[in-house]
Protein backbone atom coordinates (compact mmCIF):
# COMPACT_ATOMS: atom_id res chain seq x y z
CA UNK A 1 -2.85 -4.62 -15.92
CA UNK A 2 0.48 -4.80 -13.94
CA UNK A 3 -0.12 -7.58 -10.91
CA UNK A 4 3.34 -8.66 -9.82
CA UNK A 5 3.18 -12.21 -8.84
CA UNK A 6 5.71 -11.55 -6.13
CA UNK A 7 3.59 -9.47 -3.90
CA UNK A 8 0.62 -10.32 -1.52
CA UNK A 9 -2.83 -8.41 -1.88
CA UNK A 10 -5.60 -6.88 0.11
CA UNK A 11 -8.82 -6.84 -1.20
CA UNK A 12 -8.67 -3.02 0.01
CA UNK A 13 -6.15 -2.69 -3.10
CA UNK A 14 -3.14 -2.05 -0.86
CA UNK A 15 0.06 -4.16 -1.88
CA UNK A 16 2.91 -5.40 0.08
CA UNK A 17 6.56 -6.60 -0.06
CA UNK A 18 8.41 -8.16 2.31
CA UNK A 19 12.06 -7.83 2.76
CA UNK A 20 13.05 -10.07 6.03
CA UNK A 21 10.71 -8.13 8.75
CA UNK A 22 10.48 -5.60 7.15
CA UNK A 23 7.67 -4.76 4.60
CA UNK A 24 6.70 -2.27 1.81
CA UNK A 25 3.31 -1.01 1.42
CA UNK A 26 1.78 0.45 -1.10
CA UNK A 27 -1.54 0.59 -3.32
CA UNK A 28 -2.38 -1.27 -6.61
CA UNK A 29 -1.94 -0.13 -9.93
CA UNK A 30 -6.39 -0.94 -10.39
CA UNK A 31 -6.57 1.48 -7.31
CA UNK A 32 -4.37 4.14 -8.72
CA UNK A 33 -6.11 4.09 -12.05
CA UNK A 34 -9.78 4.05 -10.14
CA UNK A 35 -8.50 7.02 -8.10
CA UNK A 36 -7.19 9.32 -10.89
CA UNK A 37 -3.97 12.04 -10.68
CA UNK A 38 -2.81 11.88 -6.97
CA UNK A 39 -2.16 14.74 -5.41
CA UNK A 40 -1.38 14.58 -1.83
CA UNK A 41 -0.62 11.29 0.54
CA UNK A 42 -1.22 11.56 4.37
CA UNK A 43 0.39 9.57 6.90
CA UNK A 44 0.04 10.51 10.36
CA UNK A 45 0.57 6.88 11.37
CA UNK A 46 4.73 6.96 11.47
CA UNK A 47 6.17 5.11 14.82
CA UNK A 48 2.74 3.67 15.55
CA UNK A 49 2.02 0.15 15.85
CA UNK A 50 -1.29 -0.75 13.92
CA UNK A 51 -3.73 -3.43 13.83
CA UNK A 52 -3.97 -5.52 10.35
CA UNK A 53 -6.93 -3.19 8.63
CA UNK A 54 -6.38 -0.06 10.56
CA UNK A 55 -6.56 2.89 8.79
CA UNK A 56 -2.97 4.08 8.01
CA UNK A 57 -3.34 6.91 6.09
CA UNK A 58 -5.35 8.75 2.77
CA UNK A 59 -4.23 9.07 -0.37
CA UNK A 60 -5.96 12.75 -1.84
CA UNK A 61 -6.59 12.20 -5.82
CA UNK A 62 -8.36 15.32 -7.95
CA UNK A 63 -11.99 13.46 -7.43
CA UNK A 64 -12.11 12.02 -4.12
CA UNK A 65 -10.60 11.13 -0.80
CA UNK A 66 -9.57 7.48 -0.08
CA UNK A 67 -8.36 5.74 3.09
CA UNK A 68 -5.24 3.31 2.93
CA UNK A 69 -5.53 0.29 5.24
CA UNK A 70 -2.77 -1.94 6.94
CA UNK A 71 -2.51 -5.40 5.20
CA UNK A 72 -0.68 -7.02 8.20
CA UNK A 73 -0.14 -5.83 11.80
CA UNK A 74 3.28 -4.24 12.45
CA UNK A 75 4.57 -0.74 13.49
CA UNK A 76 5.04 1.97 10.84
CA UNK A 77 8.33 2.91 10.54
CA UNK A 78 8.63 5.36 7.70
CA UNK A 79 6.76 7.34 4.99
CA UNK A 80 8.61 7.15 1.44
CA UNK A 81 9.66 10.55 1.29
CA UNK A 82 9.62 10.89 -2.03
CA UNK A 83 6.02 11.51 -2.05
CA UNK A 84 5.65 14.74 -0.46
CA UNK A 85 7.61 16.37 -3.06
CA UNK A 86 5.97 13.79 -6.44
CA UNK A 87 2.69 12.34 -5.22
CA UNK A 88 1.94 11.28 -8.63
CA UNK A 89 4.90 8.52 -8.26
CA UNK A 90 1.92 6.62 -6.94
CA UNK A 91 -0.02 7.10 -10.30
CA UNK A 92 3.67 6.38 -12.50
CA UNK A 93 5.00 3.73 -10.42
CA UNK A 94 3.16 2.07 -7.97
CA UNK A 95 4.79 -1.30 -7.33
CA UNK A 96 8.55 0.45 -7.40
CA UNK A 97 9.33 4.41 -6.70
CA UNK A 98 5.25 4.80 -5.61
CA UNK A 99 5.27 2.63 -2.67
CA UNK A 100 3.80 4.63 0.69
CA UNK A 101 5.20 3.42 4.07
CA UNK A 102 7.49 1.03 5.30
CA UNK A 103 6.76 -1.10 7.70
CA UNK A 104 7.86 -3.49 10.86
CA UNK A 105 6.22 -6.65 10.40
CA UNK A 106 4.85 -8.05 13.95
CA UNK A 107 3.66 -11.62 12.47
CA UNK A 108 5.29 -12.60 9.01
CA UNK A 109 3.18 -15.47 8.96
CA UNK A 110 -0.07 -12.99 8.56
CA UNK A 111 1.42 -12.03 5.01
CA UNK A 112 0.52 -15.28 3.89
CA UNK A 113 -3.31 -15.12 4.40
CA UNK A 114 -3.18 -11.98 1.75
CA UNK A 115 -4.36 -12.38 -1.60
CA UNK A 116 -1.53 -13.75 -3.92
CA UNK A 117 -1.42 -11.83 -7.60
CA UNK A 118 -3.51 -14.41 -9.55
CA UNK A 119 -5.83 -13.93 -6.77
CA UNK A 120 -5.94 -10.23 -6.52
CA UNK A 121 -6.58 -10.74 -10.70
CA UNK A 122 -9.88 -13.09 -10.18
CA UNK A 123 -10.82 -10.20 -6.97
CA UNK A 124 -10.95 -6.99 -9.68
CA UNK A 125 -12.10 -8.64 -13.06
């Protein structure tokens, strides 16, 4: 299983990647796979400012309904467009073309009390 060792972990199975102050976000490749063909991502969240572990938005998959939590605080400043066109870039590419929102970073020192990769790896078996 992919983990990229340069990205930080929830234990929600939501990834992120932080360029300066701003941040990526995304979910894992395990969560993907539990989840199954994506279908539909909602983000209703964009321009908000969020707590760390508000709900952001869902991600719609053929068997269930899942929401997508905020690894750090910050304000959400886009949704990848991509994704309403090619949901299933979530499911093909979930670290790169799949990510979800982008986001302001209020803290950057909260991104280092998220899981790092080999951590994330002992969290899902």
């Amino acid at each position: 299983m992919n983990i990229p060792q340069e990205l930080r972990y929830t234990k929600d199975h939501e990834w992120i990647r932080v360029d300066s102050e701003i941040a990526y976000v995304g979910i894992t490749e395990f969560a993907q796979g539990e989840l199954g063909e994506i279908v539909f991502i909602e983000v209703e969240t964009v321009g908000e400012t969020l707590a760390e572990a508000d709900v952001f938005g869902t991600v719609e998959a053929v068997k269930t309904v899942s929401d997508m939590y905020m690894p750090v605080a910050g304000k959400v400043l886009a949704l990848n467009p991509n994704l309403f066109e090619k949901p299933e870039l979530v499911n093909q590419d979930p670290y790169g073309d799949g990510w979800i929102i982008k986001v302001e970073i209020e803290n950057l020192a909260d991104v280092a009390g998220l899981l790092t990769a080999d951590e994330y790896a002992a969290l899902i078996g």
